[in-house]
Protein backbone atom coordinates (compact mmCIF):
# COMPACT_ATOMS: atom_id res chain seq x y z
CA UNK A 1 88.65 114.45 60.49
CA UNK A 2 92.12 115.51 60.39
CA UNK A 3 91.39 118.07 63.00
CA UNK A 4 89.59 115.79 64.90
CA UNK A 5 92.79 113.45 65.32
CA UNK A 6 95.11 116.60 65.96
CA UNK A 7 92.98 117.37 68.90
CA UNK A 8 92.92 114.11 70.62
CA UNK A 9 96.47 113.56 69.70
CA UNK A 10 97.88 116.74 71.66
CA UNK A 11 95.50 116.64 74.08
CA UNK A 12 96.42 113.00 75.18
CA UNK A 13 100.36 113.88 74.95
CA UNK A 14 99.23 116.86 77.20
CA UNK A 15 97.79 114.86 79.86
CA UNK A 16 99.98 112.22 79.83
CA UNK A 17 102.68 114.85 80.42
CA UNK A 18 101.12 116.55 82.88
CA UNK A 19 100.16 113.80 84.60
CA UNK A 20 104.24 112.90 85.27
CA UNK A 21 105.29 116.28 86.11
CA UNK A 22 102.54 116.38 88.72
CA UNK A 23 102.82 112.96 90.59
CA UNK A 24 105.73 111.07 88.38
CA UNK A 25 107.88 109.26 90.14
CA UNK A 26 111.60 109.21 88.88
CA UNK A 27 113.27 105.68 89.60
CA UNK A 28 116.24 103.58 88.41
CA UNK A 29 115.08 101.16 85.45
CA UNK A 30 116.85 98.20 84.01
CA UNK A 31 117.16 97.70 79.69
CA UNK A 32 115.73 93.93 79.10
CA UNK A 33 114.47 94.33 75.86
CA UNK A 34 115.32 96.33 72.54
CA UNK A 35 113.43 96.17 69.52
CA UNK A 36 114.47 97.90 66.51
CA UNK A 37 113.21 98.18 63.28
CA UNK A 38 113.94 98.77 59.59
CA UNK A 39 114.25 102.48 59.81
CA UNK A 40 116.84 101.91 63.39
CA UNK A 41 113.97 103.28 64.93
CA UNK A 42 114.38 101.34 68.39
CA UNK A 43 112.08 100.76 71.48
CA UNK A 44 113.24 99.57 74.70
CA UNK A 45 111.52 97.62 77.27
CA UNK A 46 112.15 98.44 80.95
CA UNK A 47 112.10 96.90 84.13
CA UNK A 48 112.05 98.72 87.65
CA UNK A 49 109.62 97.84 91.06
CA UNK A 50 107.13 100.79 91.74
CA UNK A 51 106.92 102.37 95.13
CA UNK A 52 104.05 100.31 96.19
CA UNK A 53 106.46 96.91 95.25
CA UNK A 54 104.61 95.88 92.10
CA UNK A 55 107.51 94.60 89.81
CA UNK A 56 106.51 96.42 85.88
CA UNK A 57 108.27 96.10 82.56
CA UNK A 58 106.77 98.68 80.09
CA UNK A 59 108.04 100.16 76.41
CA UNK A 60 109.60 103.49 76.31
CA UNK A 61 110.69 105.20 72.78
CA UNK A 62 110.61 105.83 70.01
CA UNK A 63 114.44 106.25 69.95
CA UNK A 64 116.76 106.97 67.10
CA UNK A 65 119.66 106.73 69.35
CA UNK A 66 118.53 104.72 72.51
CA UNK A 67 119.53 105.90 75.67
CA UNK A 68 120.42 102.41 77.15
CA UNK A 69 121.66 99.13 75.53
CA UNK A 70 120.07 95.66 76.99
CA UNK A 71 121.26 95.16 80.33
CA UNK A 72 121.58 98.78 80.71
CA UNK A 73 120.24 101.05 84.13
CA UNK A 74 118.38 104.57 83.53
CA UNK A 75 115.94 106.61 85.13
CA UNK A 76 112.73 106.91 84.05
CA UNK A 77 109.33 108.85 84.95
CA UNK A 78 106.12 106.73 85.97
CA UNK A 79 102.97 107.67 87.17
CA UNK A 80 101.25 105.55 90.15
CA UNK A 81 98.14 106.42 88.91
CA UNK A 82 98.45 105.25 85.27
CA UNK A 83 101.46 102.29 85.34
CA UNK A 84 101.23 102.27 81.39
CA UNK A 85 102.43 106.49 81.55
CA UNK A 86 105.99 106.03 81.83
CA UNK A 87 108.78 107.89 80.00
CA UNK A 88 112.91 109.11 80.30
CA UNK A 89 112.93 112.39 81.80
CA UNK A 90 114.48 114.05 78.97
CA UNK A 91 110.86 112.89 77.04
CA UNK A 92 108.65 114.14 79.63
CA UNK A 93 106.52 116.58 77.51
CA UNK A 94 106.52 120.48 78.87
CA UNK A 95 102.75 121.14 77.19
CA UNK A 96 104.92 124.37 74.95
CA UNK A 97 103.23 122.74 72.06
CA UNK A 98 100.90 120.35 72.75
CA UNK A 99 98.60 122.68 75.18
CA UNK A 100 98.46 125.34 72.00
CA UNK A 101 97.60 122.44 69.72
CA UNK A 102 95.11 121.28 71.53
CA UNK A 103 93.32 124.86 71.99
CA UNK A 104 94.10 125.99 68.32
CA UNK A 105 92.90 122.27 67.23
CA UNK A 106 89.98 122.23 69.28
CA UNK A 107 88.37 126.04 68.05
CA UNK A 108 89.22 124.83 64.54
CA UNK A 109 86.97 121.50 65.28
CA UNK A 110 84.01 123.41 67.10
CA UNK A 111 83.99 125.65 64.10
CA UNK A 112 83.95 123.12 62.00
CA UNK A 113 81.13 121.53 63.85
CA UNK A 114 79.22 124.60 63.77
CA UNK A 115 79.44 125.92 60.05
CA UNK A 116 78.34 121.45 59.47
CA UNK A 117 75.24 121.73 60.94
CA UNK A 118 74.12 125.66 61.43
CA UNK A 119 76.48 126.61 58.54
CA UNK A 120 75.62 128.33 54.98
């Protein structure tokens, strides 16, 4: 099971990164919101207008020191394809770790599978 969740874990954050180093589109976003809690752990909520003139406010974070305060203008990474991908480009995932992740995850898993039902 735990494999199981390691694999679709890095294989989302793999796609999702992918996805806005393909096609992301870097734009100027506005702070409205920041919601911390107990641990400081804070998320912000962000405002910008996409290229096609849609006007979005989606969550970025975790951050343990926030890069804006309310009020605040940064860039940040969306994809037109999937308005819910968005990130700071300092958070936009490379793949280093979670492409080998996925792979070492996923032989682990199909192995598993295998020695369940054709195993000794």
């Amino acid at each position: 099971m735990l494999t199981a969740l390691a694999f679709w874990f890095s294989t989302t954050v793999f796609r999702r990164g992918r996805a806005l180093r393909k096609r992301g589109v870097r734009i100027a976003a506005k702070c409205v919101n920041r919601e911390r809690d107990a641990k400081g752990i804070s998320n912000l909520t962000m405002q910008f207008t996409a290229e096609d003139g849609r006007k979005l406010q989606v969550k970025v974070g975790p951050f343990r020191k926030p890069p804006a305060l309310v009020g605040g203008i940064i860039d940040v990474v969306y994809d037109p394809a999937d308005l819910s991908n968005v990130e700071i480009p300092g958070n936009v995932m490379t793949g280093r770790m979670s492409l080998p992740t996925a792979v070492l995850s996923g032989l682990v898993l199909a192995f598993s599978l295998l020695m369940l039902f054709f195993g000794a």
